[in-house]
PDB file of N, CA and C in Angstrom:
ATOM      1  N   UNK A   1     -39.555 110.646  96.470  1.00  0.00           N
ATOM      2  CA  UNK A   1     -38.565 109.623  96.134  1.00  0.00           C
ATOM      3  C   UNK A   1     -37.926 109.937  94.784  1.00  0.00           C
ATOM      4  N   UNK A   2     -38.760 110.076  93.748  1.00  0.00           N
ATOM      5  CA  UNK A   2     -38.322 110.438  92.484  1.00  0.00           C
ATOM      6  C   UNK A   2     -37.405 111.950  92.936  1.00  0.00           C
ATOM      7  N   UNK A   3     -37.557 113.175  93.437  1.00  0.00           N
ATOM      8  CA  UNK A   3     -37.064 114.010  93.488  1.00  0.00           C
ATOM      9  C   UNK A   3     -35.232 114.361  93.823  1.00  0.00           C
ATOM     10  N   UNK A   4     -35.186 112.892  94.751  1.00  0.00           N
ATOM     11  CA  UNK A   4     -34.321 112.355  95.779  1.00  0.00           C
ATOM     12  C   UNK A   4     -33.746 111.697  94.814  1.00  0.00           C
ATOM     13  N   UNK A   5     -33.670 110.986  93.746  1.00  0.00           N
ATOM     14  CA  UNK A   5     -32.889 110.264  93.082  1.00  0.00           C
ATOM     15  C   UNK A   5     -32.568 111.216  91.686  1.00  0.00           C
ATOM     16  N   UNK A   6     -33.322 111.984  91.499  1.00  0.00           N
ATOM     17  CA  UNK A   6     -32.903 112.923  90.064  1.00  0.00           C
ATOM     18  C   UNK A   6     -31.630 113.927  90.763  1.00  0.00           C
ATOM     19  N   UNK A   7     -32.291 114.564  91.940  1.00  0.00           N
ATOM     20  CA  UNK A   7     -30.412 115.268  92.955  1.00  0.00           C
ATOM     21  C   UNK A   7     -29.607 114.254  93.257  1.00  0.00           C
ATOM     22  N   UNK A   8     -29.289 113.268  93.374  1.00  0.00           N
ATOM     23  CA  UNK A   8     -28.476 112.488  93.458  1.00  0.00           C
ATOM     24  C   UNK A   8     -27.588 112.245  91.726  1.00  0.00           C
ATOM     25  N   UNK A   9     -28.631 111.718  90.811  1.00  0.00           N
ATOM     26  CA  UNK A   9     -27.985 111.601  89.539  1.00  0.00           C
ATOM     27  C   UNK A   9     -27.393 113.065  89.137  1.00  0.00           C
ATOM     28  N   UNK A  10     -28.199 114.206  89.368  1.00  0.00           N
ATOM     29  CA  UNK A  10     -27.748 115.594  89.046  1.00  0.00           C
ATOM     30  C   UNK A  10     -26.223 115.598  89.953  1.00  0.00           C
ATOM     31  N   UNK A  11     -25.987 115.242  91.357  1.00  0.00           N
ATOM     32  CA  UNK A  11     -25.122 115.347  92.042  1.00  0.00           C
ATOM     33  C   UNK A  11     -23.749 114.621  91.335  1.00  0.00           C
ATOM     34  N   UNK A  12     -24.065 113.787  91.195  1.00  0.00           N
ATOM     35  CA  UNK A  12     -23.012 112.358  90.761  1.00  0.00           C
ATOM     36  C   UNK A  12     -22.582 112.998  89.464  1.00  0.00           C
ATOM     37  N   UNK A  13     -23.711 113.409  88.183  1.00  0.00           N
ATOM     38  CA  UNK A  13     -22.969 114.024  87.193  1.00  0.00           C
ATOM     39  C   UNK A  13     -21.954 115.396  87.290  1.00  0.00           C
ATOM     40  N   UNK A  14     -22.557 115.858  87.896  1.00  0.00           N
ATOM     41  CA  UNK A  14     -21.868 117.489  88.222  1.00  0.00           C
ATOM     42  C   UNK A  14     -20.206 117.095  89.152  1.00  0.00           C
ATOM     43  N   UNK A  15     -20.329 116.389  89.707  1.00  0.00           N
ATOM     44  CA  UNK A  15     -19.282 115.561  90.016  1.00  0.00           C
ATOM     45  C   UNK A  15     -17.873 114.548  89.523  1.00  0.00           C
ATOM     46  N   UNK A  16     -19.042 113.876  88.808  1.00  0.00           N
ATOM     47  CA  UNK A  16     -17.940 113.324  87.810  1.00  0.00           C
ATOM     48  C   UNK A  16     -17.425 114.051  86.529  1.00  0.00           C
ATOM     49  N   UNK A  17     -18.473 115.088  86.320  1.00  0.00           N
ATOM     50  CA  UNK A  17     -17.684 115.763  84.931  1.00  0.00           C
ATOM     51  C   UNK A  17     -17.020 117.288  85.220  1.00  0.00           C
ATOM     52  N   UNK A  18     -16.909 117.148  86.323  1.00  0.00           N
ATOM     53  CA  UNK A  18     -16.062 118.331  87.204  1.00  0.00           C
ATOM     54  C   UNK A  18     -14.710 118.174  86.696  1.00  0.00           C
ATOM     55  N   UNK A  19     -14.239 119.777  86.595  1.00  0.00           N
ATOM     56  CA  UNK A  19     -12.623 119.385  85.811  1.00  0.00           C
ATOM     57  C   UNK A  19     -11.360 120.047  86.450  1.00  0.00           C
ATOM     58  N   UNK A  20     -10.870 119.835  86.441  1.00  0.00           N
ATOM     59  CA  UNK A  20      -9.736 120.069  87.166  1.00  0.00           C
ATOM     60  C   UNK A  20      -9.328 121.991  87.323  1.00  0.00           C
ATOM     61  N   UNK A  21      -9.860 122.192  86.247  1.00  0.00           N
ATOM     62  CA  UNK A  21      -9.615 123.806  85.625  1.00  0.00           C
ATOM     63  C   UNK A  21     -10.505 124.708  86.973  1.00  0.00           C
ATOM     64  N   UNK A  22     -11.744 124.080  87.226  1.00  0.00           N
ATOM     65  CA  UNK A  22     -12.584 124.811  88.390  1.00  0.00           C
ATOM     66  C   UNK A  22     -11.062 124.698  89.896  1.00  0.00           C
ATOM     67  N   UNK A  23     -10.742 124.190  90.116  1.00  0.00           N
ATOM     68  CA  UNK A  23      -9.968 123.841  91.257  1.00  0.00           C
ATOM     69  C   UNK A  23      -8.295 124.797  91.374  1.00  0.00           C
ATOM     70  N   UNK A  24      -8.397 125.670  92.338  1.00  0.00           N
ATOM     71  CA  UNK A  24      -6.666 126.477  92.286  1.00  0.00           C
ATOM     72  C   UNK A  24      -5.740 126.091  92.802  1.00  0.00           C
ATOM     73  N   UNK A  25      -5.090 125.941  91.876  1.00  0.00           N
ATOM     74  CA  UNK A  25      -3.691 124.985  92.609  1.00  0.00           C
ATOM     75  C   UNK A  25      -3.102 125.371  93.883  1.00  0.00           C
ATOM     76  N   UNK A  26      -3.057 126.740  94.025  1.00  0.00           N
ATOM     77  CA  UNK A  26      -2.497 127.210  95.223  1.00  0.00           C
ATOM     78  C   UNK A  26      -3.139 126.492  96.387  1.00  0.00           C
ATOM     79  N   UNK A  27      -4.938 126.939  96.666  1.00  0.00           N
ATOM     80  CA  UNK A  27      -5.359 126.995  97.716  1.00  0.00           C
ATOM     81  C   UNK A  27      -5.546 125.092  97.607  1.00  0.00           C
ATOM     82  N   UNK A  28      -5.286 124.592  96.756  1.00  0.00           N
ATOM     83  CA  UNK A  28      -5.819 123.121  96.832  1.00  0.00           C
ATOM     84  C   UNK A  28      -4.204 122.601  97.454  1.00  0.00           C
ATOM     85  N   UNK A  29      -3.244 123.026  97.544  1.00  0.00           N
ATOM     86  CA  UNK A  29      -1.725 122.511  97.652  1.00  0.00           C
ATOM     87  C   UNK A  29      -1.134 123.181  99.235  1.00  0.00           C
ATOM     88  N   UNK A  30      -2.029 124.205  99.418  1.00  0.00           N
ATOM     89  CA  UNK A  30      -2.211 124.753 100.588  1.00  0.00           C
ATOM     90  C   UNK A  30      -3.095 123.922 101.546  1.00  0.00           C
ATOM     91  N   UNK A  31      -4.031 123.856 101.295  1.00  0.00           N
ATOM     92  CA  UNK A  31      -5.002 122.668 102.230  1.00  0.00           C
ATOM     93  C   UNK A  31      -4.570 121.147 102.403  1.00  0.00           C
ATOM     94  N   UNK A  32      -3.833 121.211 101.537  1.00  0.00           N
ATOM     95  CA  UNK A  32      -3.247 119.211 101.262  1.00  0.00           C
ATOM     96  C   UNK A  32      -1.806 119.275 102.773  1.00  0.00           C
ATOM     97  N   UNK A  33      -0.662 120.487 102.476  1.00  0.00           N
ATOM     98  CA  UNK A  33       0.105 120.524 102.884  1.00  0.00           C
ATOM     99  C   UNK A  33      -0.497 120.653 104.795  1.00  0.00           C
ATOM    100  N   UNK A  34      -1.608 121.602 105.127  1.00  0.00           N
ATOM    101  CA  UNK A  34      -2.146 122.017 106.353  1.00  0.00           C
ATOM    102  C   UNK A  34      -2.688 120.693 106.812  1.00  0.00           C
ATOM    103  N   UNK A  35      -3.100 119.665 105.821  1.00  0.00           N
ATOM    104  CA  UNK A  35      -3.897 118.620 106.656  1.00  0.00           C
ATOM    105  C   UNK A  35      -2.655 117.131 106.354  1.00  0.00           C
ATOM    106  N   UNK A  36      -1.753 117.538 105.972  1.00  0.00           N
ATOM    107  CA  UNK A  36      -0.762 116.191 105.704  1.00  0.00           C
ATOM    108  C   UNK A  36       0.255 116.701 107.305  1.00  0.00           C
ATOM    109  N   UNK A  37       0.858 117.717 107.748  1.00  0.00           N
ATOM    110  CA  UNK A  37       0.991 118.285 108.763  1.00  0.00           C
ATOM    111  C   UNK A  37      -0.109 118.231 109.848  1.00  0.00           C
ATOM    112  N   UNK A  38      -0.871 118.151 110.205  1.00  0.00           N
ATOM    113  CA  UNK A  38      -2.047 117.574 111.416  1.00  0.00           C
ATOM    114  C   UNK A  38      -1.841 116.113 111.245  1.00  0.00           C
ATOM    115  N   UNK A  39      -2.134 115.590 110.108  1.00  0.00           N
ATOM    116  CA  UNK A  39      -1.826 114.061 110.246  1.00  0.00           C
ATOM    117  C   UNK A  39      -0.687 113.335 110.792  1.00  0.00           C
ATOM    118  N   UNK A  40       0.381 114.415 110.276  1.00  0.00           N
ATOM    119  CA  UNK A  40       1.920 113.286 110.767  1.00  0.00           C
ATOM    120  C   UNK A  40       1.998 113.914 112.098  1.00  0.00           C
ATOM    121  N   UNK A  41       1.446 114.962 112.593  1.00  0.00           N
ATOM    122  CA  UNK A  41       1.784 115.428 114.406  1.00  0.00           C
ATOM    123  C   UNK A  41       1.011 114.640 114.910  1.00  0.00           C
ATOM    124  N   UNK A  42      -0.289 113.940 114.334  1.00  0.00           N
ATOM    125  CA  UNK A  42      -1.033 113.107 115.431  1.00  0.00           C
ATOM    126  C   UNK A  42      -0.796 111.841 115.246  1.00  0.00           C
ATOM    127  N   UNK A  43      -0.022 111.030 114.092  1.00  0.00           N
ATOM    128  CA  UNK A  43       0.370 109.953 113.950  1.00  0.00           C
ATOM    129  C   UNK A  43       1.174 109.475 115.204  1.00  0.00           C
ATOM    130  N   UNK A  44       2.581 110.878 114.857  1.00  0.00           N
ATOM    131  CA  UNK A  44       3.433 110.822 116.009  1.00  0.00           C
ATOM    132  C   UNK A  44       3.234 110.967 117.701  1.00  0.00           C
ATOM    133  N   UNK A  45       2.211 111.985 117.744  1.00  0.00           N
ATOM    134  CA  UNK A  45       1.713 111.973 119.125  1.00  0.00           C
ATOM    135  C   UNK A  45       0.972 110.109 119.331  1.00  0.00           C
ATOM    136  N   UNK A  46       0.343 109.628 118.756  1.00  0.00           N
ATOM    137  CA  UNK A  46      -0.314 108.276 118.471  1.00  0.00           C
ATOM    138  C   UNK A  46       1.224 107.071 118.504  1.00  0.00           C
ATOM    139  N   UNK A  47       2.813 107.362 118.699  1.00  0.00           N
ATOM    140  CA  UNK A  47       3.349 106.575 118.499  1.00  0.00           C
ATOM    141  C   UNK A  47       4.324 106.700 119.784  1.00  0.00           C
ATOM    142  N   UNK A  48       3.900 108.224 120.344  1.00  0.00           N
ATOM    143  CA  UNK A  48       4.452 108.769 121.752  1.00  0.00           C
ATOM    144  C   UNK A  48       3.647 108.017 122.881  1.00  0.00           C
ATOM    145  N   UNK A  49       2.553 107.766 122.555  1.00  0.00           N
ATOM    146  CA  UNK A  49       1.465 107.733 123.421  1.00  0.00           C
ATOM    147  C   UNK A  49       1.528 105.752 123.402  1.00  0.00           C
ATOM    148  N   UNK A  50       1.840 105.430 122.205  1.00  0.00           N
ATOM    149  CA  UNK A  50       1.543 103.879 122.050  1.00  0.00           C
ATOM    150  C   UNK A  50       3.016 103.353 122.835  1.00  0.00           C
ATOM    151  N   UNK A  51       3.999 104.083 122.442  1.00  0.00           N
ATOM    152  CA  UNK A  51       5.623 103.637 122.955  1.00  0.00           C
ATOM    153  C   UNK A  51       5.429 103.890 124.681  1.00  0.00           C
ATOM    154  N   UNK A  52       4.875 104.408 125.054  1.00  0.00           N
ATOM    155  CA  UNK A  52       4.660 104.704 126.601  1.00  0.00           C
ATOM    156  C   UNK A  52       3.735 104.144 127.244  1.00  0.00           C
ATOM    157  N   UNK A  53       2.739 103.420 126.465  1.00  0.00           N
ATOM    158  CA  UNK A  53       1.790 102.388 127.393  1.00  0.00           C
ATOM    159  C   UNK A  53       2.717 100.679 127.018  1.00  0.00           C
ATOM    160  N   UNK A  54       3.275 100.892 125.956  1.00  0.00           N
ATOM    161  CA  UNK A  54       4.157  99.540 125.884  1.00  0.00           C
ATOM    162  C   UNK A  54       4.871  99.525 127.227  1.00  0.00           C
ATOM    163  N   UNK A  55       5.592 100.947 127.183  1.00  0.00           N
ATOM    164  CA  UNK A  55       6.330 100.490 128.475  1.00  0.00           C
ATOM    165  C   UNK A  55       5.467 100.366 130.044  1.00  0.00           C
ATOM    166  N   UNK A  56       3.864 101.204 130.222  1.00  0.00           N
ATOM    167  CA  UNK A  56       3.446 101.279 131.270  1.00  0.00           C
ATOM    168  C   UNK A  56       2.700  99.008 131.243  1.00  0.00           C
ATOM    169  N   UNK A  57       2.789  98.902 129.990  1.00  0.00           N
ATOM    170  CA  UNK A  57       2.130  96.896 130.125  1.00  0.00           C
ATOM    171  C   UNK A  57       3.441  96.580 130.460  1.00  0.00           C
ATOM    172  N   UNK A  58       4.334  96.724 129.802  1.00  0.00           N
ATOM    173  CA  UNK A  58       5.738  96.161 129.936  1.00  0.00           C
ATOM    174  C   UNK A  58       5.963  96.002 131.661  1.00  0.00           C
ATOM    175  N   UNK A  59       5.975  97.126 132.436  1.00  0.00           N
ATOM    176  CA  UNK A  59       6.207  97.169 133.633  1.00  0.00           C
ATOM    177  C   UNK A  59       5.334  96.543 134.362  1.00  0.00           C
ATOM    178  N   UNK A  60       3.827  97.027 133.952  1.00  0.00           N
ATOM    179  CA  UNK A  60       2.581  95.651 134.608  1.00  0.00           C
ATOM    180  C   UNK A  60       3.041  94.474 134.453  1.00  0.00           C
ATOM    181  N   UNK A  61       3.697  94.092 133.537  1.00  0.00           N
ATOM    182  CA  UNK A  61       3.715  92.469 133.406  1.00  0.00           C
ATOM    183  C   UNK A  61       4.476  91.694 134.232  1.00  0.00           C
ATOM    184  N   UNK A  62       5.968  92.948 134.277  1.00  0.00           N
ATOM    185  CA  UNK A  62       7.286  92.337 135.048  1.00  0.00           C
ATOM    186  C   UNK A  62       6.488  92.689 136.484  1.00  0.00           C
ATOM    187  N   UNK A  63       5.802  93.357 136.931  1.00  0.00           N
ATOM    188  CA  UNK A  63       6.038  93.357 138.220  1.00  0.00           C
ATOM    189  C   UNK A  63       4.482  92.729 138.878  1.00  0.00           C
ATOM    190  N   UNK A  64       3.634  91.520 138.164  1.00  0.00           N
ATOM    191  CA  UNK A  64       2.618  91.494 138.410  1.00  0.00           C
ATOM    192  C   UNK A  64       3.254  90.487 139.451  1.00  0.00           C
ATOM    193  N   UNK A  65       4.120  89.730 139.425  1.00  0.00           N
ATOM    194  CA  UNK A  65       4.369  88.382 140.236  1.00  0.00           C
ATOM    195  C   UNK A  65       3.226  87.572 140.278  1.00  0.00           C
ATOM    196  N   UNK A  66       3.006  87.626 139.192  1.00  0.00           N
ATOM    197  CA  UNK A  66       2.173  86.054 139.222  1.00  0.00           C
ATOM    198  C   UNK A  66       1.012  85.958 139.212  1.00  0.00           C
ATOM    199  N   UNK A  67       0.297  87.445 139.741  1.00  0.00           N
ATOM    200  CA  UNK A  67      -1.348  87.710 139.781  1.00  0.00           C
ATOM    201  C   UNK A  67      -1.407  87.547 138.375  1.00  0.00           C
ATOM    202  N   UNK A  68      -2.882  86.477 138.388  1.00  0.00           N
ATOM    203  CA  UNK A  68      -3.726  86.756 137.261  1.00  0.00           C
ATOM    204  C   UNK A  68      -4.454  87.755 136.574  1.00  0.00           C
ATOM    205  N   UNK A  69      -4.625  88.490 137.537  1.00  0.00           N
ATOM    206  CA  UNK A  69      -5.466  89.660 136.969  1.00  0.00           C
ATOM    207  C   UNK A  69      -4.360  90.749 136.735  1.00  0.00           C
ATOM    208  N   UNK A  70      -3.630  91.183 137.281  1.00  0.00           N
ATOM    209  CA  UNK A  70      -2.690  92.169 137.278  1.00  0.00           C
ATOM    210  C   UNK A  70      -1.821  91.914 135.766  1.00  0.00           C
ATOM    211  N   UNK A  71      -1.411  90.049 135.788  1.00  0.00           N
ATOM    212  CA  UNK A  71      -0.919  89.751 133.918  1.00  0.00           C
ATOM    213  C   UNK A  71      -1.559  89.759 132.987  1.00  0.00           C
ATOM    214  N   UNK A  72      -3.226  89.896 133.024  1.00  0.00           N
ATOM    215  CA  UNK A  72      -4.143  89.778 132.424  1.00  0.00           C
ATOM    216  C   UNK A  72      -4.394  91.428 131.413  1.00  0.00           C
ATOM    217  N   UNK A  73      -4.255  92.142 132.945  1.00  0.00           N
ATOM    218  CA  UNK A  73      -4.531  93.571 132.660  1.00  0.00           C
ATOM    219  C   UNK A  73      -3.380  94.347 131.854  1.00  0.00           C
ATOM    220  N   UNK A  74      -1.966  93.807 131.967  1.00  0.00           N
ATOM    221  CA  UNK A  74      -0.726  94.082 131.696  1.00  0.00           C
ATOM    222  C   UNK A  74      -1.166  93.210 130.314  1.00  0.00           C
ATOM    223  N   UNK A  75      -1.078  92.691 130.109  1.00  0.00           N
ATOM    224  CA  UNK A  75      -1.459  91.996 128.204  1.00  0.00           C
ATOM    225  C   UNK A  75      -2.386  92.896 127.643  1.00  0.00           C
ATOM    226  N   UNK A  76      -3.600  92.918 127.926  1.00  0.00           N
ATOM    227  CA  UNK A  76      -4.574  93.608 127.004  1.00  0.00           C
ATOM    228  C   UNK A  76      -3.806  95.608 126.845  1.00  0.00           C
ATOM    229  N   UNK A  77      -3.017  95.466 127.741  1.00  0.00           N
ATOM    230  CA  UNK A  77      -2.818  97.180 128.223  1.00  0.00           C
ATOM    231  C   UNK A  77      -1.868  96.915 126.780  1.00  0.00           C
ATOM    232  N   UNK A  78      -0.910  96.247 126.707  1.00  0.00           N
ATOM    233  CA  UNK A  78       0.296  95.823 125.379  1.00  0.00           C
ATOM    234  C   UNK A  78      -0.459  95.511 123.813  1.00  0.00           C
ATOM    235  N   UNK A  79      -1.601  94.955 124.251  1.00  0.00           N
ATOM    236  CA  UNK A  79      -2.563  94.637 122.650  1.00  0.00           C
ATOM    237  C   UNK A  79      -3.081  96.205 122.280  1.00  0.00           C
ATOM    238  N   UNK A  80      -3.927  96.520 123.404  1.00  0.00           N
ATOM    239  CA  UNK A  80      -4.568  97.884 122.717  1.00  0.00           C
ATOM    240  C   UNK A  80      -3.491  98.893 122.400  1.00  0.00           C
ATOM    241  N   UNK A  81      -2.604  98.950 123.032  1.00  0.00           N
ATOM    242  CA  UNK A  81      -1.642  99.828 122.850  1.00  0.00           C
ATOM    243  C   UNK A  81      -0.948  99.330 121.120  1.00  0.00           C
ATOM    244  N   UNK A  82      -0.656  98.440 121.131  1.00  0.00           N
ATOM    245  CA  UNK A  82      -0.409  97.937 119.533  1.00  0.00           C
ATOM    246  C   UNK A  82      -1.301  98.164 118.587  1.00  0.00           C
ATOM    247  N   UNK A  83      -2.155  98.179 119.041  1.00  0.00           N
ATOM    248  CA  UNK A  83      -3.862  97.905 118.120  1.00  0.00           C
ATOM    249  C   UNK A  83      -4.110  99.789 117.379  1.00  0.00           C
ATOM    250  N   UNK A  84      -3.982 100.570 118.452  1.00  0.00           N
ATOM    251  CA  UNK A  84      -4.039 101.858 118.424  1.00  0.00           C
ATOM    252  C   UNK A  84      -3.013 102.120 117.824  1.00  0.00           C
ATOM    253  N   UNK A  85      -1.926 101.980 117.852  1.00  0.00           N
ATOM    254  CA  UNK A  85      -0.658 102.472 116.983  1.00  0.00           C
ATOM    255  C   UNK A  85      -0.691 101.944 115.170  1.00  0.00           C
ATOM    256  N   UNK A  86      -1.125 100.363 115.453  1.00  0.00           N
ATOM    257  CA  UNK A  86      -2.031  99.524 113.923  1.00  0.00           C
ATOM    258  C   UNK A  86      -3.061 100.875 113.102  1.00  0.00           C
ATOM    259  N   UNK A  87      -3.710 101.306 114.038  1.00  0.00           N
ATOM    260  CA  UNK A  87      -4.898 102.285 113.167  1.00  0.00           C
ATOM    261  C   UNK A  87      -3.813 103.601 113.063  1.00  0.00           C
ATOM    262  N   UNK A  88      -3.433 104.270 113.715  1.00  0.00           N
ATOM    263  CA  UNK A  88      -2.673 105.434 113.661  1.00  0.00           C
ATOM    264  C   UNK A  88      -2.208 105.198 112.139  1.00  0.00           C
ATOM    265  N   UNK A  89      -0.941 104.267 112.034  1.00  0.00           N
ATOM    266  CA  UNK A  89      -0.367 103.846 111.141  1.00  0.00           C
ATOM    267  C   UNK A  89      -1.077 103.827 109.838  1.00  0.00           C
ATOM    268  N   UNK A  90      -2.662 103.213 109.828  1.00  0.00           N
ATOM    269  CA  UNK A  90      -3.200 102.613 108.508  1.00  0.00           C
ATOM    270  C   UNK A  90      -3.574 103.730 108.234  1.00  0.00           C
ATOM    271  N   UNK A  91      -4.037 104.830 109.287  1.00  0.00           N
ATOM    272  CA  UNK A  91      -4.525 105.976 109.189  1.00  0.00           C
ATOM    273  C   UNK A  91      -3.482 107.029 107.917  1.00  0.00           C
ATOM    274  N   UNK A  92      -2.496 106.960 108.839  1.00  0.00           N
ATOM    275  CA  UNK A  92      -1.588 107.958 107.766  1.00  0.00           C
ATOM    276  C   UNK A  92      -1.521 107.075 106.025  1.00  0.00           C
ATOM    277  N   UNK A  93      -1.383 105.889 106.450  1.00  0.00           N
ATOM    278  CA  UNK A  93      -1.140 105.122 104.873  1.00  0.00           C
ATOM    279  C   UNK A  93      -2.254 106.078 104.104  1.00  0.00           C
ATOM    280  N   UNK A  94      -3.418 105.628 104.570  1.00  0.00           N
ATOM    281  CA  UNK A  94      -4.987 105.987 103.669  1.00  0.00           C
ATOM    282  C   UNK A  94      -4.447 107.266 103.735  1.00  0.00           C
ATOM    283  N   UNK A  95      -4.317 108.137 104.235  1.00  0.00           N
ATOM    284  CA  UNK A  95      -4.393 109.520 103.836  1.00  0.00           C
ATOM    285  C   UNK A  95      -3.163 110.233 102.847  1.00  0.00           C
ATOM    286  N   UNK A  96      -2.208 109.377 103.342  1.00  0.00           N
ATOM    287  CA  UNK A  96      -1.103 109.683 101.664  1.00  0.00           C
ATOM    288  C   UNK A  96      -1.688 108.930 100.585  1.00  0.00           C
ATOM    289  N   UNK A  97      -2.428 107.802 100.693  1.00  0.00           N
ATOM    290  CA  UNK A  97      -3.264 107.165  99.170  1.00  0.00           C
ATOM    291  C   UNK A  97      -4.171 108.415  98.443  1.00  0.00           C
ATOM    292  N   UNK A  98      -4.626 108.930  99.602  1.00  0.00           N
ATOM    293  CA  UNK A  98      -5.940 109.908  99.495  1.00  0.00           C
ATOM    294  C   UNK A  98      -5.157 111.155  98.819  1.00  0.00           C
ATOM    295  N   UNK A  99      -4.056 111.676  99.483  1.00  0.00           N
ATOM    296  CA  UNK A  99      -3.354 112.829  98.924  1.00  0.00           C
ATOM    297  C   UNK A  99      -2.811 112.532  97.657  1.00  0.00           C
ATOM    298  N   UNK A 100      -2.509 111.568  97.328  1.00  0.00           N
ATOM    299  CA  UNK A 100      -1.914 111.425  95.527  1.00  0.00           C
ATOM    300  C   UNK A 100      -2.845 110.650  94.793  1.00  0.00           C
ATOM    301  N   UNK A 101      -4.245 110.451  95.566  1.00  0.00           N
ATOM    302  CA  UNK A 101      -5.263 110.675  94.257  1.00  0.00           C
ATOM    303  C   UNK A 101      -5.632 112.174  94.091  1.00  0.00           C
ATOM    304  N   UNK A 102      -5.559 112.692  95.265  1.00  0.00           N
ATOM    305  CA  UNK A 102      -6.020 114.429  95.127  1.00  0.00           C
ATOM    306  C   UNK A 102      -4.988 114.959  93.976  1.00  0.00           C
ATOM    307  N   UNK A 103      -3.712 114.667  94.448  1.00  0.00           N
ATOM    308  CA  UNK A 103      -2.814 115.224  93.414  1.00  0.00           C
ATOM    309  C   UNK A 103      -2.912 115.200  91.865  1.00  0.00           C
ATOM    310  N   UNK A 104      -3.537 113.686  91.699  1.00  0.00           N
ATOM    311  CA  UNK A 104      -3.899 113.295  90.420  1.00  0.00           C
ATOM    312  C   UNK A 104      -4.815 113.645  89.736  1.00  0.00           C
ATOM    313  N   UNK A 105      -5.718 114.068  90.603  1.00  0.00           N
ATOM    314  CA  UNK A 105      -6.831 114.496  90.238  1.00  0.00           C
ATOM    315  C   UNK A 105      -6.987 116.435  89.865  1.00  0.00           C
ATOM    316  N   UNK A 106      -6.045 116.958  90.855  1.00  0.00           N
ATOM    317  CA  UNK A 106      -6.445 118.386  91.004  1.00  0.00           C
ATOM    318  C   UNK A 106      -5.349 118.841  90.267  1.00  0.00           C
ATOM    319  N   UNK A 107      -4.001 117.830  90.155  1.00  0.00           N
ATOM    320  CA  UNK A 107      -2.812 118.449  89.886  1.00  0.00           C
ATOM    321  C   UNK A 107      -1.955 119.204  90.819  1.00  0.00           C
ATOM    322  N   UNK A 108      -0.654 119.602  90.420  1.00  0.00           N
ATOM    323  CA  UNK A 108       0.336 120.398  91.541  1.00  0.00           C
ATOM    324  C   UNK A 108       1.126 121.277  90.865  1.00  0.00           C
TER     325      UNK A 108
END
C-alpha cells in the first residue's frame, strides 16, 4: 500500500513539474492535427447517420396510421437518433476544449 501511494505521488510530481521544453512542437502539432481530423470525419459521419434515421422515424411516424406500436417505435427511433447526434456534438466540443488546453500547455 505504502509502495502504491509513494508511485503515485512520484507520478503526479513528475507530471506536474513536466515542462513544456521536454515536448516537440512538430510531432505534438502533428498528432493534434491527425486526431482533430478523425474527430470532425466521425462527428460528420455521426450527423449523416443521425439526419437519415430522422428521416427513417420521420417516415415511421407518417406512415404508422395510427398503430401504437409502429408510433411508439417511430418516436424513440427520432429521440435516439437526436440523443446520438447530442453526444457526437458534445463529443467534438470536449475535444476542441481538450486541444487548446494541449495548445496551452505544449504550445504551437
Amino acid at each position: 500500500m505504502r509502495t502504491i501511494l509513494l508511485f503515485k505521488s512520484l507520478l503526479i510530481t513528475a507530471l506536474v513539474t513536466a515542462s513544456s521544453v521536454y515536448a516537440q512542437s512538430d510531432d505534438v502539432a502533428k498528432v493534434e492535427n491527425f486526431m482533430q481530423n478523425i474527430i470532425q470525419t466521425l462527428v460528420t459521419l455521426a450527423g449523416i447517420l443521425a439526419a437519415l434515421f430522422f428521416v427513417w422515424g420521420g417516415v415511421g411516424y407518417i406512415t404508422s396510421s395510427g398503430n401504437p406500436e409502429n408510433l411508439e417505435k417511430s418516436k424513440k427511433t427520432i429521440f435516439y437518433s437526436a440523443l446520438g447526434l447530442a453526444i457526437s456534438i458534445g463529443a467534438y466540443v470536449l475535444s476542441n476544449v481538450v486541444a487548446q488546453l494541449a495548445q496551452g500547455a505544449f504550445g504551437k
